[in-house]
N, C-alpha and C. Protein backbone atom coordinates (compact mmCIF):
# COMPACT_ATOMS: atom_id res chain seq x y z
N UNK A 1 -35.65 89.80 -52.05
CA UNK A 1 -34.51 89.27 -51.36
C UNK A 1 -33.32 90.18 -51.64
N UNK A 2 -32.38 90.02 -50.55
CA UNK A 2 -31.38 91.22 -50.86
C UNK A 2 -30.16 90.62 -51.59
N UNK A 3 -29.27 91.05 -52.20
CA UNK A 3 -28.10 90.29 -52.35
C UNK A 3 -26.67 90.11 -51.48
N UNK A 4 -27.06 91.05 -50.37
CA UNK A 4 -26.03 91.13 -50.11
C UNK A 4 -25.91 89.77 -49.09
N UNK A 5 -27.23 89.64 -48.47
CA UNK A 5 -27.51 88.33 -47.55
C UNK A 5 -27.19 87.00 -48.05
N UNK A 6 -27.49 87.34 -49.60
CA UNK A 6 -27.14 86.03 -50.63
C UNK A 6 -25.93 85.76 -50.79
N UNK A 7 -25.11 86.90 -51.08
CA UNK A 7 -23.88 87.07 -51.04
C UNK A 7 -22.93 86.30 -49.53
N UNK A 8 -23.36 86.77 -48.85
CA UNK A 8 -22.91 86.37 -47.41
C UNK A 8 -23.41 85.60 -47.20
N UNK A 9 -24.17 84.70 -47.14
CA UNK A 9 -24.79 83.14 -46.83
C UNK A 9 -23.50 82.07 -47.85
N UNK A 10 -23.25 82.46 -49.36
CA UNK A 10 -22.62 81.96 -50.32
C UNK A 10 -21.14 81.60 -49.94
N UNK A 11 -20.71 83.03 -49.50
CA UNK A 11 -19.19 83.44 -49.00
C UNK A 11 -18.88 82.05 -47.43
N UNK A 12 -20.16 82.60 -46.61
CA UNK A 12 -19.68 81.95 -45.32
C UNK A 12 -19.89 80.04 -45.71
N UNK A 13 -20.76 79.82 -46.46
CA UNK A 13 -21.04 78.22 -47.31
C UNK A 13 -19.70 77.86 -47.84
N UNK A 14 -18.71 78.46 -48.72
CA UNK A 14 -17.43 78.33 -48.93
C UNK A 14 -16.48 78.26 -48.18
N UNK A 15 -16.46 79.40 -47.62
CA UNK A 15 -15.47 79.49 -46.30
C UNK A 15 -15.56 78.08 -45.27
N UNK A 16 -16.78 77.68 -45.19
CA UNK A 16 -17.15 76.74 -44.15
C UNK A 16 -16.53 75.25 -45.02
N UNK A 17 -16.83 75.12 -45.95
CA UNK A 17 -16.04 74.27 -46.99
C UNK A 17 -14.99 73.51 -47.13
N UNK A 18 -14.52 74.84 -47.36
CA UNK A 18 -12.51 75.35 -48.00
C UNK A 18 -12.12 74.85 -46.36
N UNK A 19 -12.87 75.04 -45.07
CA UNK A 19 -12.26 74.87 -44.06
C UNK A 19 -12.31 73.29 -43.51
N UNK A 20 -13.56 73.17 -43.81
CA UNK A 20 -13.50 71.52 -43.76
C UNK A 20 -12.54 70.52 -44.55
N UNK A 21 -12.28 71.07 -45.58
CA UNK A 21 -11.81 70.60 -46.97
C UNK A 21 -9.88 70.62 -46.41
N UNK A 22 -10.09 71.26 -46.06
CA UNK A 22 -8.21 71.67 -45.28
C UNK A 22 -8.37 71.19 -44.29
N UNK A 23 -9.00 70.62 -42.88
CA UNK A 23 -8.92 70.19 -41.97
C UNK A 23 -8.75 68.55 -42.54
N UNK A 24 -9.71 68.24 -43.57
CA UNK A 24 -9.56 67.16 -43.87
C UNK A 24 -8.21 66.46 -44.41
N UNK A 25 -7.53 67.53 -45.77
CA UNK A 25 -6.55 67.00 -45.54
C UNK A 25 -5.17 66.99 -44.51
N UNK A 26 -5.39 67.74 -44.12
CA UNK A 26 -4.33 67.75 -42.70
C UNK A 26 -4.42 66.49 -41.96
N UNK A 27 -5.22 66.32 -41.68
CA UNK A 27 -5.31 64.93 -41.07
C UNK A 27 -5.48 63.68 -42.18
N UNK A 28 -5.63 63.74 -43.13
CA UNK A 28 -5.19 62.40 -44.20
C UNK A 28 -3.57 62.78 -44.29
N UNK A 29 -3.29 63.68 -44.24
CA UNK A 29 -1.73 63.74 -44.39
C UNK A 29 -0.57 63.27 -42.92
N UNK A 30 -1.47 63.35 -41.83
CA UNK A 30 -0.88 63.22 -40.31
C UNK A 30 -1.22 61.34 -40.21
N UNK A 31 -2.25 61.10 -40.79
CA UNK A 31 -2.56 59.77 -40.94
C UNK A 31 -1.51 58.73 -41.82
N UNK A 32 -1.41 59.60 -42.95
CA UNK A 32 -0.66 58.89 -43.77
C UNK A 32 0.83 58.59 -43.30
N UNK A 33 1.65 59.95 -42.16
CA UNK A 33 2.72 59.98 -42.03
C UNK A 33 2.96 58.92 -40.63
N UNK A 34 1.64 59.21 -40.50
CA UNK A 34 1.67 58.15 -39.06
C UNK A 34 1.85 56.20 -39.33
N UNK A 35 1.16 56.32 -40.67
CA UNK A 35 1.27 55.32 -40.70
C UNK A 35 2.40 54.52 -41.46
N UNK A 36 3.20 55.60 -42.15
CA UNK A 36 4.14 55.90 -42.45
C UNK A 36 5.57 55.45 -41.58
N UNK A 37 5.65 55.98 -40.84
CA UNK A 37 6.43 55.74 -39.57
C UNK A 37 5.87 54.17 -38.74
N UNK A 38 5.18 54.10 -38.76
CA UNK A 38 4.34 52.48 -37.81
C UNK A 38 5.54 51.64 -38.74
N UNK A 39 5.12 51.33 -39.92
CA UNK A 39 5.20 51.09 -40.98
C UNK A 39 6.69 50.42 -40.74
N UNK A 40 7.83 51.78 -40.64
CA UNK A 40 9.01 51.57 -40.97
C UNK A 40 9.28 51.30 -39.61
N UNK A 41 9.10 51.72 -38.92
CA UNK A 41 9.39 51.15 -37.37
C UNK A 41 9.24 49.69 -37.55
N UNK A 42 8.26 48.75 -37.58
CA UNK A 42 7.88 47.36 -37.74
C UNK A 42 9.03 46.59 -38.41
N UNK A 43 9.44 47.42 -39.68
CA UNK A 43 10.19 47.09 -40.74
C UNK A 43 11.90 46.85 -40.32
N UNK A 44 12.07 48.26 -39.46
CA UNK A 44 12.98 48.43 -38.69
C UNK A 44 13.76 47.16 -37.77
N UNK A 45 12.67 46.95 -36.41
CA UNK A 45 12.94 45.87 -35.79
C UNK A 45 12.40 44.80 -36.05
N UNK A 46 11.71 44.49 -37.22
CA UNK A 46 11.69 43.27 -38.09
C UNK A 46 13.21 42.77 -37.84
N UNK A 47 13.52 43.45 -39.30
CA UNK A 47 15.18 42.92 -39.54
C UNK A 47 16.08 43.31 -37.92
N UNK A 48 15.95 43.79 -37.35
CA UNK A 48 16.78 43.96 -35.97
C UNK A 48 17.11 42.86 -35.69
N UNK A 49 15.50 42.44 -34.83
CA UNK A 49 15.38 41.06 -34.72
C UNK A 49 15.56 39.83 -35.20
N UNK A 50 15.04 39.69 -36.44
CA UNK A 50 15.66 38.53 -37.10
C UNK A 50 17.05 38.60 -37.32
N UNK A 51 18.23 39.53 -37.05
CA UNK A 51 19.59 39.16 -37.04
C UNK A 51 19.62 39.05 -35.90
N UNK A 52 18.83 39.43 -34.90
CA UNK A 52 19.82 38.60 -33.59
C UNK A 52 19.48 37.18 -33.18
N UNK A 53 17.93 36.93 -33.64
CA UNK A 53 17.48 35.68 -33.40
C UNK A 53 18.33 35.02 -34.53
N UNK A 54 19.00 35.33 -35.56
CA UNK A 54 19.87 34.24 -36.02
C UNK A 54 21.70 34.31 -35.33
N UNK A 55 21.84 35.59 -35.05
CA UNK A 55 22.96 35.52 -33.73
C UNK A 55 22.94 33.93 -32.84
N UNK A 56 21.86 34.41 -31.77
CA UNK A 56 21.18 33.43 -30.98
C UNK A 56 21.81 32.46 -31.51
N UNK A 57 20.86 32.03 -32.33
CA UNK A 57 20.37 30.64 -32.78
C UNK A 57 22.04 29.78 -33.54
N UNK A 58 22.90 30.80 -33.89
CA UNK A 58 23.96 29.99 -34.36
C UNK A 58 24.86 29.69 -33.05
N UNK A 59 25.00 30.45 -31.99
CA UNK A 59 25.08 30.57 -30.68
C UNK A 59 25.06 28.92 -30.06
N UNK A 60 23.60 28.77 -30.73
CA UNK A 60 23.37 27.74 -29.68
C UNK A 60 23.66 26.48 -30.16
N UNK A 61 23.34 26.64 -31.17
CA UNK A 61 23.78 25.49 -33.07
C UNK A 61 25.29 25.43 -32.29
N UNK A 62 26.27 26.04 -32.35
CA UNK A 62 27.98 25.82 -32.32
C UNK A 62 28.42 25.63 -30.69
N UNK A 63 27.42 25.85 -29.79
CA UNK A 63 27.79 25.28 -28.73
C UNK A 63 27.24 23.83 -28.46
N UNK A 64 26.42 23.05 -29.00
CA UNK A 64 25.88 21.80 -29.05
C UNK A 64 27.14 20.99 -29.60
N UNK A 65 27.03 19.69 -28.83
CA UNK A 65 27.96 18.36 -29.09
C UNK A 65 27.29 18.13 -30.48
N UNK A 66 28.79 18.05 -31.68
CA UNK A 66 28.16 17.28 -33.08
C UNK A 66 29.08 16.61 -33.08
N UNK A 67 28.70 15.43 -33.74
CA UNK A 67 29.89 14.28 -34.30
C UNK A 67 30.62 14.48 -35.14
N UNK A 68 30.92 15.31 -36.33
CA UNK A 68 31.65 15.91 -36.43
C UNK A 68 32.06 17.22 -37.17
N UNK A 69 32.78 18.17 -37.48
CA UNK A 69 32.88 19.39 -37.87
C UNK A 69 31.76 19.84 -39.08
N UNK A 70 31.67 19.09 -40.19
CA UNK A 70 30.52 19.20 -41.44
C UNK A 70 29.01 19.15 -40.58
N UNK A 71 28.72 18.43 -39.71
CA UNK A 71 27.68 18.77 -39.10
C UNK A 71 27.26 19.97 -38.46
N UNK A 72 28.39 20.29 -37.52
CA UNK A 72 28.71 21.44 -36.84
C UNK A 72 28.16 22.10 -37.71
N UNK A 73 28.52 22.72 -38.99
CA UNK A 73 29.17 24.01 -39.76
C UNK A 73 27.51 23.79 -40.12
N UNK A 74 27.10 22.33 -41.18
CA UNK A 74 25.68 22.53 -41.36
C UNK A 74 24.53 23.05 -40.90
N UNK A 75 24.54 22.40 -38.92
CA UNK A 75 23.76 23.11 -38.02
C UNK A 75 23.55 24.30 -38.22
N UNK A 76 25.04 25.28 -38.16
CA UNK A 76 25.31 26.78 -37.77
C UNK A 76 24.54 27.23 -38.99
N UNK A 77 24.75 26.69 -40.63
CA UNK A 77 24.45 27.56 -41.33
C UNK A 77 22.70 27.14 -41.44
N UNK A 78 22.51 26.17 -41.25
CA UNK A 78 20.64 26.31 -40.70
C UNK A 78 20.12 27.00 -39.90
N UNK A 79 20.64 27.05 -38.76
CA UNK A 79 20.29 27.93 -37.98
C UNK A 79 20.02 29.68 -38.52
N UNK A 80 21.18 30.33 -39.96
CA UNK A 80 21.57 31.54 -40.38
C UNK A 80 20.07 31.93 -40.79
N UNK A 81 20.19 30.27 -41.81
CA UNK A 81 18.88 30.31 -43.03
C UNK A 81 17.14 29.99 -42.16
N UNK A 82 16.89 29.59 -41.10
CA UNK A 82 16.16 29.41 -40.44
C UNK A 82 15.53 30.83 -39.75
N UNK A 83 16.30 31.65 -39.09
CA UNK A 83 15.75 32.49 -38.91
C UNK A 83 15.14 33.79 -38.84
N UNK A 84 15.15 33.79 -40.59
CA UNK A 84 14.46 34.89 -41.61
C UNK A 84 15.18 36.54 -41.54
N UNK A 85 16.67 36.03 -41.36
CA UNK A 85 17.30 37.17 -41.17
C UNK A 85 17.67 37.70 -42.95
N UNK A 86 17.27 36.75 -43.71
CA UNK A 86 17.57 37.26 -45.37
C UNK A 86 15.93 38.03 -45.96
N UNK A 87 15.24 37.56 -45.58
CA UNK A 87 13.57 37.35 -46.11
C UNK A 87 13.67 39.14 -45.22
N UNK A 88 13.91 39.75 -44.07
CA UNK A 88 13.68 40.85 -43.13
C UNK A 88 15.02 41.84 -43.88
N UNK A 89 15.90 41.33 -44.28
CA UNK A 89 16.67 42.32 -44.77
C UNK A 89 16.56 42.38 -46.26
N UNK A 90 15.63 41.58 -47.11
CA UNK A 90 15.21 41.71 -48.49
C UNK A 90 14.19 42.85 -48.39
N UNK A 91 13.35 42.78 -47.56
CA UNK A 91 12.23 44.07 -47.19
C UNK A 91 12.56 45.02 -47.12
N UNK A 92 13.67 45.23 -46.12
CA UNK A 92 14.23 46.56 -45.90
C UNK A 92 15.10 47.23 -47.40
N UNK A 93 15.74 46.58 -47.58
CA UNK A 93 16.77 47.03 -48.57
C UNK A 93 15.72 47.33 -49.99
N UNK A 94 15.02 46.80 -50.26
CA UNK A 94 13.80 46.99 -51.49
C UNK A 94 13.04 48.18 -51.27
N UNK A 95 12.84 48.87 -49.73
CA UNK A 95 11.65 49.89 -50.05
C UNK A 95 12.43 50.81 -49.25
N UNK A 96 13.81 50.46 -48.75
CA UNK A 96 14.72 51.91 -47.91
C UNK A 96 15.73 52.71 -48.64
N UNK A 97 15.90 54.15 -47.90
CA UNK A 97 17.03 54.31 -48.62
C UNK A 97 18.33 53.78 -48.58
N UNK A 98 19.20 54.67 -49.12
CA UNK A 98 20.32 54.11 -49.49
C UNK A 98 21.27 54.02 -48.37
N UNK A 99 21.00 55.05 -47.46
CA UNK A 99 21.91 55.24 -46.03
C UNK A 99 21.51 53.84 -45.05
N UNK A 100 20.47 53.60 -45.20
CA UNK A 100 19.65 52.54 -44.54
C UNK A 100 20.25 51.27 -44.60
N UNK A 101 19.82 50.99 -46.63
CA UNK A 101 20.50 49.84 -46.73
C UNK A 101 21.62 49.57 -46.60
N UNK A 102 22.59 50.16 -46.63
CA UNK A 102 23.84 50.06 -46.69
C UNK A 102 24.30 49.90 -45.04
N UNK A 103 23.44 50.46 -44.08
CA UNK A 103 23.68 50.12 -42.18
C UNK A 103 22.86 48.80 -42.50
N UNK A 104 21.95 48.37 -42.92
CA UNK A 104 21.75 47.23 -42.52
C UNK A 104 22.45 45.87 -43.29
N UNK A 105 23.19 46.23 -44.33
CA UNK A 105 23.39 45.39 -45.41
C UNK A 105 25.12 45.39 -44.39
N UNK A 106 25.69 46.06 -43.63
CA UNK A 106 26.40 45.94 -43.23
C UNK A 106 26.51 44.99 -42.05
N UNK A 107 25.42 45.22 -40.76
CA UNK A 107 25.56 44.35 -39.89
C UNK A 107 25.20 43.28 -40.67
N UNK A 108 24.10 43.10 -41.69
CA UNK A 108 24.28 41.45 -42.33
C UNK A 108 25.60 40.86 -42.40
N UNK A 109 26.08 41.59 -43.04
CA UNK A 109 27.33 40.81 -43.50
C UNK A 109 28.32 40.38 -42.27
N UNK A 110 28.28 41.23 -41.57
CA UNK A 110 29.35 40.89 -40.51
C UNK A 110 28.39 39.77 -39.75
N UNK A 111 27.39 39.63 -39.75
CA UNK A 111 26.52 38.34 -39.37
C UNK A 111 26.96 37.32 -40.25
N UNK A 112 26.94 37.27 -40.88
CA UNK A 112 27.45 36.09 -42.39
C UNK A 112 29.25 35.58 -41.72
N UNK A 113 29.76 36.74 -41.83
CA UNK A 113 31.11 36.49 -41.13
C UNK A 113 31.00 36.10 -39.98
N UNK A 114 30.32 36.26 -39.11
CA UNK A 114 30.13 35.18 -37.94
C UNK A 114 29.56 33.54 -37.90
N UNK A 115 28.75 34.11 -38.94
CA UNK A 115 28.51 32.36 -39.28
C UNK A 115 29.79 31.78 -39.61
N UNK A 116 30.61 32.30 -40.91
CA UNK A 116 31.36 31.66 -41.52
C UNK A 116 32.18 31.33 -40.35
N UNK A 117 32.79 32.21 -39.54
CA UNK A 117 33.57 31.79 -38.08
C UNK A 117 33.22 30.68 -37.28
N UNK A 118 32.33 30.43 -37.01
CA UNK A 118 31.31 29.39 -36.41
C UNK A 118 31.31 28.34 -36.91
N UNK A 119 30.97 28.34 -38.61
CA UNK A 119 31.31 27.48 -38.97
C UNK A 119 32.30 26.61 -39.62
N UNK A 120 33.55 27.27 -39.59
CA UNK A 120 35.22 26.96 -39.74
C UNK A 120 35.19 26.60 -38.71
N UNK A 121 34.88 25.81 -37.38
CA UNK A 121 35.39 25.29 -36.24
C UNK A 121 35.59 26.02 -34.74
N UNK A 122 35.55 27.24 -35.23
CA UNK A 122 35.84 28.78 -34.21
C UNK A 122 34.65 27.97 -33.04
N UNK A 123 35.13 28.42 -31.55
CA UNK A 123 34.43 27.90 -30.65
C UNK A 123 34.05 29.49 -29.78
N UNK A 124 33.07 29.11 -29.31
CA UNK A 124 32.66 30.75 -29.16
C UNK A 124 33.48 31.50 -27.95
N UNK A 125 34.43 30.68 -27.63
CA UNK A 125 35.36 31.48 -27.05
C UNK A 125 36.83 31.97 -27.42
N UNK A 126 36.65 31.60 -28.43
CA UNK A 126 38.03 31.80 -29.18
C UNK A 126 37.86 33.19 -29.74
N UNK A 127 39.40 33.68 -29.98
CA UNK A 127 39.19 35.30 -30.24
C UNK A 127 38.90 35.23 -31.52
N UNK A 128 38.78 34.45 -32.76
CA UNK A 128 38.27 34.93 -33.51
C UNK A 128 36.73 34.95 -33.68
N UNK A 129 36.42 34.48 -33.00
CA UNK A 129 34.47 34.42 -33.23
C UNK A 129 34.32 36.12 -32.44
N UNK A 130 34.99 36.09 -31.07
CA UNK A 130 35.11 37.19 -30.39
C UNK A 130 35.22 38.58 -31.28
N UNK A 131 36.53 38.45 -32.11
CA UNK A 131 36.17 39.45 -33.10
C UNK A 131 35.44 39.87 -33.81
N UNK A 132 35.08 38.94 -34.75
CA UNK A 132 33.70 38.66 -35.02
C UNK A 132 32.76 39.22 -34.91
N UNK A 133 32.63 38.57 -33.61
CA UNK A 133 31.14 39.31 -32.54
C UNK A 133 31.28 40.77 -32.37
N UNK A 134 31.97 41.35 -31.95
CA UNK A 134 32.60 42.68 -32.00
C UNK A 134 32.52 43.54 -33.33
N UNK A 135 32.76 42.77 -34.63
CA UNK A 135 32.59 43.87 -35.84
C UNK A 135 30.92 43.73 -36.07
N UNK A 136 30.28 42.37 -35.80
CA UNK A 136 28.98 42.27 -36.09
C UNK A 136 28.05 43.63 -35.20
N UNK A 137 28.65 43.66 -33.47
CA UNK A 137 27.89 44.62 -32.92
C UNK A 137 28.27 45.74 -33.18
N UNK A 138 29.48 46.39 -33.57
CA UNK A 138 29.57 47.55 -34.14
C UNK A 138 28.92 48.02 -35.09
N UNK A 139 28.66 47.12 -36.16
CA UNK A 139 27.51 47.61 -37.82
C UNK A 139 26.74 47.54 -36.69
N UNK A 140 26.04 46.76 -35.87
CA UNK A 140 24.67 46.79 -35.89
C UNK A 140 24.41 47.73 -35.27
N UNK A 141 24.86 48.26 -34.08
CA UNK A 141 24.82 49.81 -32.93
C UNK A 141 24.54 50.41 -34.35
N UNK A 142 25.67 50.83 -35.19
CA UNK A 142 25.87 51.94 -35.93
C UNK A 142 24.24 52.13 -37.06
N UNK A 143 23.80 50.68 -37.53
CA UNK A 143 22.65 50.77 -37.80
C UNK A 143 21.63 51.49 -37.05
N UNK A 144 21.67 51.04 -36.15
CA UNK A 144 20.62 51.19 -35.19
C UNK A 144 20.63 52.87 -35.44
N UNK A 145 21.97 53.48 -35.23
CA UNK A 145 21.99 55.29 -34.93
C UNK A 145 21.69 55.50 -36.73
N UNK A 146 21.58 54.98 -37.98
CA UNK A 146 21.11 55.23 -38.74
C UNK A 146 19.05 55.33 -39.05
N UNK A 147 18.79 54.00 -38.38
CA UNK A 147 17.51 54.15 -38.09
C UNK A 147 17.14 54.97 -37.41
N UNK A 148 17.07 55.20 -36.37
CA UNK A 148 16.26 56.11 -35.56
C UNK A 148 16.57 57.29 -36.56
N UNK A 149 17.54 57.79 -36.88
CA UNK A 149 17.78 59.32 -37.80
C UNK A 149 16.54 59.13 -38.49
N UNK A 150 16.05 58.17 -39.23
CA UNK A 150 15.58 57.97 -40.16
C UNK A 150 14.32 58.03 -39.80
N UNK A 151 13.62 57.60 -38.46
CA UNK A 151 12.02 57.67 -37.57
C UNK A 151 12.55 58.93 -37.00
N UNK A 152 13.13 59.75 -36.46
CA UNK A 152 12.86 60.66 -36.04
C UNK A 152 12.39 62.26 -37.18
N UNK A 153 13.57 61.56 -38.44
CA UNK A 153 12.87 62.79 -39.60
C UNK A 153 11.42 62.85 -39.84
N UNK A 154 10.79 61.45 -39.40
CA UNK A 154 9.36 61.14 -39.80
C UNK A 154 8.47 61.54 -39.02
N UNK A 155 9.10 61.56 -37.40
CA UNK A 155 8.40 62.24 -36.44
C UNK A 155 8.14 63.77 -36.63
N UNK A 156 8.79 64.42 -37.17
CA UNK A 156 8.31 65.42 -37.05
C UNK A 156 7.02 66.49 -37.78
């Protein structure tokens, strides 16, 4: 037997390897980032959503006939705690960064300040709920242009 055939059977057995072996992780790494991104996307308009479905929902809480103001205010703040807008922004803020939490920890709050408006008597046409509403959609837009920064670094 020759060696050099041995040699070259050995070489191209490695090569064939080392190439599988790198294809493989390339794609555990495209997998991982993919799922990576799913991941935070979900996470993303998780909390999106659950602040507007508690928007909504106090919306509809402070436009309903109550007998009187302590009810009102109770409704509104059930409605806050009802629709998992704390439980979606505990997620986020625990596994995001800091630019993140801080856009989303912002429209929270100005959500909170809308409750509290809502529920001081503010009628949803009065300019202070109006204001309100206005600083709440400003954090939240501005979130929003923090997220995507944040899925598009991942996209690539």
């Amino acid at each position: 037997m020759e060696w050099g055939t041995l040699v070259g059977t050995a070489l191209g057995a490695v090569l064939g390897i080392g190439a599988t072996l790198a294809g493989e992780h390339l794609r555990w790494r495209r997998t991982v980032r993919d799922n990576r991104l799913q991941d935070r996307r979900t996470m993303y308009v998780d909390c999106l959503v659950a602040l507007r479905r508690a928007h909504e929902a106090m919306r509809l809480a402070a436009d309903e006939d109550h007998p009187d103001p302590q009810a009102r205010a109770a409704k509104i703040r059930q409605a806050f705690q009802a629709s998992g807008c704390d439980e979606a922004r505990e997620r986020l803020v625990l596994t995001a960064a800091t630019d993140i939490s801080e856009a989303i920890d912002a429209s929270y709050h100005s959500l909170r300040r809308v409750r509290e408006t809502l529920a001081s008597g503010c009628t949803l046409t009065s300019d202070e709920y109006h204001a309100a509403r206005q600083a709440h959609g400003d954090a939240t837009r501005e979130a929003r242009v923090v997220l995507r920064q944040d899925l598009e670094t991942l996209e690539l």
